[in-house]
Protein backbone atom coordinates (compact mmCIF):
# COMPACT_ATOMS: atom_id res chain seq x y z
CA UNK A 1 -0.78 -7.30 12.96
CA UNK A 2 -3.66 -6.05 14.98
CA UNK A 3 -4.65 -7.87 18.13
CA UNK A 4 -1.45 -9.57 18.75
CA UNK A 5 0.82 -7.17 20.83
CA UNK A 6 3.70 -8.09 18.90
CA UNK A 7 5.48 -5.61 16.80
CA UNK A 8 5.34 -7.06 13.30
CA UNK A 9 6.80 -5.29 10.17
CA UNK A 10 3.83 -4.93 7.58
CA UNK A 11 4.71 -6.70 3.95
CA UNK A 12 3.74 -5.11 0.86
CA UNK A 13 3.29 -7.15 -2.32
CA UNK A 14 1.95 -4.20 -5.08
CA UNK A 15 -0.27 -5.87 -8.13
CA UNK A 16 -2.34 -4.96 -11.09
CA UNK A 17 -6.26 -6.30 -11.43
CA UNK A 18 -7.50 -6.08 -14.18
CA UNK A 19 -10.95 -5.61 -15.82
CA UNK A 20 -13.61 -7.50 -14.34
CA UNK A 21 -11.36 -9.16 -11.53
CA UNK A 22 -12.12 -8.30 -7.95
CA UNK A 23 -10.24 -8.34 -4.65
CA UNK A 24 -11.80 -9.06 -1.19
CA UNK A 25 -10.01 -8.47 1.76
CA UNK A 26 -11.45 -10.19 5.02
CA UNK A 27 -10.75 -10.54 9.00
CA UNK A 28 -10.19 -14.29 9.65
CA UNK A 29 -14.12 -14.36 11.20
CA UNK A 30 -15.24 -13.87 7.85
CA UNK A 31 -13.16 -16.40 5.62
CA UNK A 32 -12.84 -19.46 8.45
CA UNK A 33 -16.88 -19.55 7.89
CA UNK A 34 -16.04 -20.45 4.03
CA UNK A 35 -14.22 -22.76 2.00
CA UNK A 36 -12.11 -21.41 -0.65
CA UNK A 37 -14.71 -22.39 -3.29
CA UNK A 38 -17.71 -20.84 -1.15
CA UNK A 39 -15.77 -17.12 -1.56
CA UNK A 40 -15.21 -17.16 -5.41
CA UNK A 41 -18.93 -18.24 -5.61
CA UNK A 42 -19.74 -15.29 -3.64
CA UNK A 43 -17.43 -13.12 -5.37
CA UNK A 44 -19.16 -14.73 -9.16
CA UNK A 45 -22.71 -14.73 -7.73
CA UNK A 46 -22.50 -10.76 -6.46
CA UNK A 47 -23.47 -7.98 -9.11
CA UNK A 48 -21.44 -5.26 -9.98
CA UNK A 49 -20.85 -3.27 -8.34
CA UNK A 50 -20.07 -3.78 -5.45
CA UNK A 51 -21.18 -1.88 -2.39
CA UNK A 52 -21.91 -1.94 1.45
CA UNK A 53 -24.48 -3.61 0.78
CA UNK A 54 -23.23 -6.70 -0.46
CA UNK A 55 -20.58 -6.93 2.46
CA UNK A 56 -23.10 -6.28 5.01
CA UNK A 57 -24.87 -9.78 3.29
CA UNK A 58 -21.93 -11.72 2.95
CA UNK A 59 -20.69 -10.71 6.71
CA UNK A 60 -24.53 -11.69 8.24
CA UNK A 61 -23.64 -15.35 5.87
CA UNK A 62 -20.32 -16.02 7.77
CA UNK A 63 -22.14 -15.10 11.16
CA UNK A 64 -25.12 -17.01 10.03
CA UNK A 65 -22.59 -20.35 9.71
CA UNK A 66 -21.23 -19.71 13.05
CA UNK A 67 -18.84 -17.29 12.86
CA UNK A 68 -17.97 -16.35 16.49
CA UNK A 69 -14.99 -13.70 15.78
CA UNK A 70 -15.28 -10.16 14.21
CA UNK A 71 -16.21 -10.39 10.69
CA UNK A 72 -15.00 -7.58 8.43
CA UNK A 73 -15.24 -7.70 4.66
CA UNK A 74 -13.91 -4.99 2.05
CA UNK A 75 -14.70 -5.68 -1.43
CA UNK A 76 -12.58 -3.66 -4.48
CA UNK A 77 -13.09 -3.98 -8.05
CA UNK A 78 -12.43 -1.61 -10.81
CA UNK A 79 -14.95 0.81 -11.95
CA UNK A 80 -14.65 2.01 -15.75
CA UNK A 81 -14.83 5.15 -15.89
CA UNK A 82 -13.96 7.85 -18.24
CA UNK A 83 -11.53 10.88 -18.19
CA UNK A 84 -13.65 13.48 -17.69
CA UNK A 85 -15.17 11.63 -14.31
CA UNK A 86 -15.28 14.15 -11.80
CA UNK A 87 -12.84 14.51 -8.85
CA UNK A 88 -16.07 14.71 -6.18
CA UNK A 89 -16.85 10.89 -7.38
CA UNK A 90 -12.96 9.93 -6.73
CA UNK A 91 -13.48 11.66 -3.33
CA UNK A 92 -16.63 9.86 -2.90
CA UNK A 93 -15.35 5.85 -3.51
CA UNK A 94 -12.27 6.68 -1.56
CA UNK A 95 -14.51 7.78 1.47
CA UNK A 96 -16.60 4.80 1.01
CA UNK A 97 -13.52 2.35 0.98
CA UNK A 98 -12.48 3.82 4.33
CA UNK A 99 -15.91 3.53 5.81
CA UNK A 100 -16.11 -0.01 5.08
CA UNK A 101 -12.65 -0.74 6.09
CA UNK A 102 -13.66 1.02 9.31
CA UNK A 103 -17.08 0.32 10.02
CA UNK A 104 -16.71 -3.27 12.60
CA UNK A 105 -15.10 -0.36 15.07
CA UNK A 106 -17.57 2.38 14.44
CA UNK A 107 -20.34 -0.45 15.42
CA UNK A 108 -18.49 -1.22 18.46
């Protein structure tokens, strides 16, 4: 648990999504600004795919309602692709998942 100083054991509960479902993962500045029903409009209302650009909207929405703690957002959904996809594009989604998941302390 970051931020806490205590020395908790991280929990891992593995699971499949499957085609067309998404999965956002969110500091608690981002999802106290919205009710449960506000983030699965967001998450219907938001083309595919999704990008930095979409988390960069929906983090200025939960600052926008008041938000006064760090607000971090990391949207995942599966892409379809095809066998033959090219290993630079794998290297390429996993670099952007790490920049998103990292970019609040590269701002700092």
């Amino acid at each position: 648990m970051v931020g806490c100083g205590l020395p908790l054991p991280a929990l891992f509960f593995p699971f499949t999504l499957a085609d067309g479902e998404r999965l956002l993962l969110s500091s608690d500045g981002f999802h106290n600004a919205f009710s449960d029903e506000d983030l699965q409009n967001l998450l219907n209302e938001t083309d595919s795919p999704l990008g930095s650009a979409s988390a960069q909207a929906w983090c200025q929405k939960a600052q926008a309602r008041g938000s006064v703690d760090d607000v971090t957002v990391v949207l995942v959904e599966i892409a379809l692709l095809t066998g033959d996809t090219p290993k630079w594009w794998w290297a390429l989604a996993w670099l952007s998942i790490m920049v998103l998941a990292l970019l609040p302390w590269m701002l700092l």
